[in-house]
C-alpha atoms as a PDB file:
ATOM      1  CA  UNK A   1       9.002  -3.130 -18.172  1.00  0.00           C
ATOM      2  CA  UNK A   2       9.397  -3.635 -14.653  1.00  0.00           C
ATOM      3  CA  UNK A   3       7.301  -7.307 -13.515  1.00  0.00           C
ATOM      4  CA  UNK A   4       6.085  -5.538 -10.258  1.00  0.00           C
ATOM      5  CA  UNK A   5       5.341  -2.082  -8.803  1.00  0.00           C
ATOM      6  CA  UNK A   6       3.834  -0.778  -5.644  1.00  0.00           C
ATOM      7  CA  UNK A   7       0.405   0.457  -6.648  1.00  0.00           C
ATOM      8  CA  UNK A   8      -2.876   2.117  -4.150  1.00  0.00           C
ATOM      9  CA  UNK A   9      -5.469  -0.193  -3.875  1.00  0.00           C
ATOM     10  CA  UNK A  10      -9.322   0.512  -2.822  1.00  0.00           C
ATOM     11  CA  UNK A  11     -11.280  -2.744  -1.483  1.00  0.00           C
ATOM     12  CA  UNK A  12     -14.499  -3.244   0.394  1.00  0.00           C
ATOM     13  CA  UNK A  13     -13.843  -4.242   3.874  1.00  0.00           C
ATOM     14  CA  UNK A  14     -16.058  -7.186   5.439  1.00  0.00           C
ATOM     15  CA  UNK A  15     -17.665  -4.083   6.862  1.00  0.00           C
ATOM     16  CA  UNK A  16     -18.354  -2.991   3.554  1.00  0.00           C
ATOM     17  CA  UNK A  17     -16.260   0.125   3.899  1.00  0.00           C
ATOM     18  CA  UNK A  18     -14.300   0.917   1.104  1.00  0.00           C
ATOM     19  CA  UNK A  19     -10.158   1.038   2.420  1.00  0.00           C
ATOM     20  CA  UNK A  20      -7.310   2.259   0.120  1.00  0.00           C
ATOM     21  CA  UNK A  21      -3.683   0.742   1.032  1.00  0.00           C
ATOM     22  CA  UNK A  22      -0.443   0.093  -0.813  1.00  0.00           C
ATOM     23  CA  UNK A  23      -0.020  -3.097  -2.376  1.00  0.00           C
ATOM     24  CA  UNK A  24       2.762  -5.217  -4.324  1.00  0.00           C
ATOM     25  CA  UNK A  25       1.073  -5.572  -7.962  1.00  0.00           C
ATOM     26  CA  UNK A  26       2.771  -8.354 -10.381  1.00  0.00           C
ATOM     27  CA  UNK A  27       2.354  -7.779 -14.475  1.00  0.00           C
ATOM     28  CA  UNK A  28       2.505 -10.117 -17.193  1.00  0.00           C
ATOM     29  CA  UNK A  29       5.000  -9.400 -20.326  1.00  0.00           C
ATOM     30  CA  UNK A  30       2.477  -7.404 -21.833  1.00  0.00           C
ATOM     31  CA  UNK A  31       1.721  -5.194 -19.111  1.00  0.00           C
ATOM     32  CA  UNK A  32      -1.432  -6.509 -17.674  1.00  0.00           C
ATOM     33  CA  UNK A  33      -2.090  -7.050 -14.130  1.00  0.00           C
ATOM     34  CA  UNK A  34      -1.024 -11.049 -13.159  1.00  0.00           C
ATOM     35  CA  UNK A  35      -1.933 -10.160  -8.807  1.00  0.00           C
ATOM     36  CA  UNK A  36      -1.184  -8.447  -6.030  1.00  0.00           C
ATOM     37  CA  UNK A  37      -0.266  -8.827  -2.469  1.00  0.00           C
ATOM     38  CA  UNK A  38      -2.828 -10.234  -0.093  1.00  0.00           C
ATOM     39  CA  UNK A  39      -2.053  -7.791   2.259  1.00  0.00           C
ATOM     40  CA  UNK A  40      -1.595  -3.821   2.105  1.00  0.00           C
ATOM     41  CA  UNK A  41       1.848  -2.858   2.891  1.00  0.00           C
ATOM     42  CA  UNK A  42       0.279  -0.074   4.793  1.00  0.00           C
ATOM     43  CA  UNK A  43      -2.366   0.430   7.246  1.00  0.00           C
ATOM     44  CA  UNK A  44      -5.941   0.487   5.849  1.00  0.00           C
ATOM     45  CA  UNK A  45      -6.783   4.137   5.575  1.00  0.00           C
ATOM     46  CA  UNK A  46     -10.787   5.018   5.226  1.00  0.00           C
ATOM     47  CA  UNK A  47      -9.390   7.647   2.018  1.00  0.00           C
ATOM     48  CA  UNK A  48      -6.416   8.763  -0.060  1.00  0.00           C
ATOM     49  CA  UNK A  49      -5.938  11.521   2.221  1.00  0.00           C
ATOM     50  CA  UNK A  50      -5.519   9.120   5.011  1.00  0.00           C
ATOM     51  CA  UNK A  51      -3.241   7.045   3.269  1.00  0.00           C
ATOM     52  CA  UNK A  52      -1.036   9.988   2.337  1.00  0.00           C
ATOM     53  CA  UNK A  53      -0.614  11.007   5.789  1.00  0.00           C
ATOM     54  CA  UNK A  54      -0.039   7.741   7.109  1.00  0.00           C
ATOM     55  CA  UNK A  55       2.889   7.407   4.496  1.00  0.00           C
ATOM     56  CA  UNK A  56       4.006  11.218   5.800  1.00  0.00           C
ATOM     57  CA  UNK A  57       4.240   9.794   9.340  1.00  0.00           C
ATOM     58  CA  UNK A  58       6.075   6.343   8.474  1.00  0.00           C
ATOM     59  CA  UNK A  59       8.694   8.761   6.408  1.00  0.00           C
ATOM     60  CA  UNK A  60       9.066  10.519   9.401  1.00  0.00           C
ATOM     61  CA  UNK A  61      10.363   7.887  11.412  1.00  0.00           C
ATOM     62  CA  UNK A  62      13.873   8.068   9.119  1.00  0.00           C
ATOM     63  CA  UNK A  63      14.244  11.232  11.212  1.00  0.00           C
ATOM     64  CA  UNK A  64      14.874   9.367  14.533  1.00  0.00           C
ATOM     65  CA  UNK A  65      17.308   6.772  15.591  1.00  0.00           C
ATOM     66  CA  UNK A  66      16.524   3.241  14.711  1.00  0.00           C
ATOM     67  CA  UNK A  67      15.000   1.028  18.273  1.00  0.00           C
ATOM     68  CA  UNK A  68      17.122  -1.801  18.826  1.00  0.00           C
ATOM     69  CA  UNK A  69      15.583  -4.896  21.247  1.00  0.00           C
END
């Protein structure tokens, strides 16, 4: 078994809404969860709709050339 995946995430924000984001999760041998990343990968999106259309638009910047500074 892999020791890490990425995995979706729902929290409570200090505002008390809930956020979903993509997070690094670690497992032990047996397959339970050891922790995860402090921070999302992604943006905090307010649903799972959000969050997949956020991903749609990051995806979306492999169609353009690459900004160099």
């Amino acid at each position: 078994m892999n020791n890490w995946n990425y995995r979706v995430i729902s929290r409570t924000n200090e505002t008390g809404q809930v956020e979903y984001g993509i997070y690094e999760v670690f497992y032990f041998d047996d397959g339970s969860v050891k922790g995860w990343t402090k921070e999302s990968l992604t943006p905090p999106s307010a649903s799972l709709a959000e969050l997949n259309e956020d991903l749609k638009l990051m995806l979306a910047a492999y169609e353009l050339e690459p900004l160099h500074f």
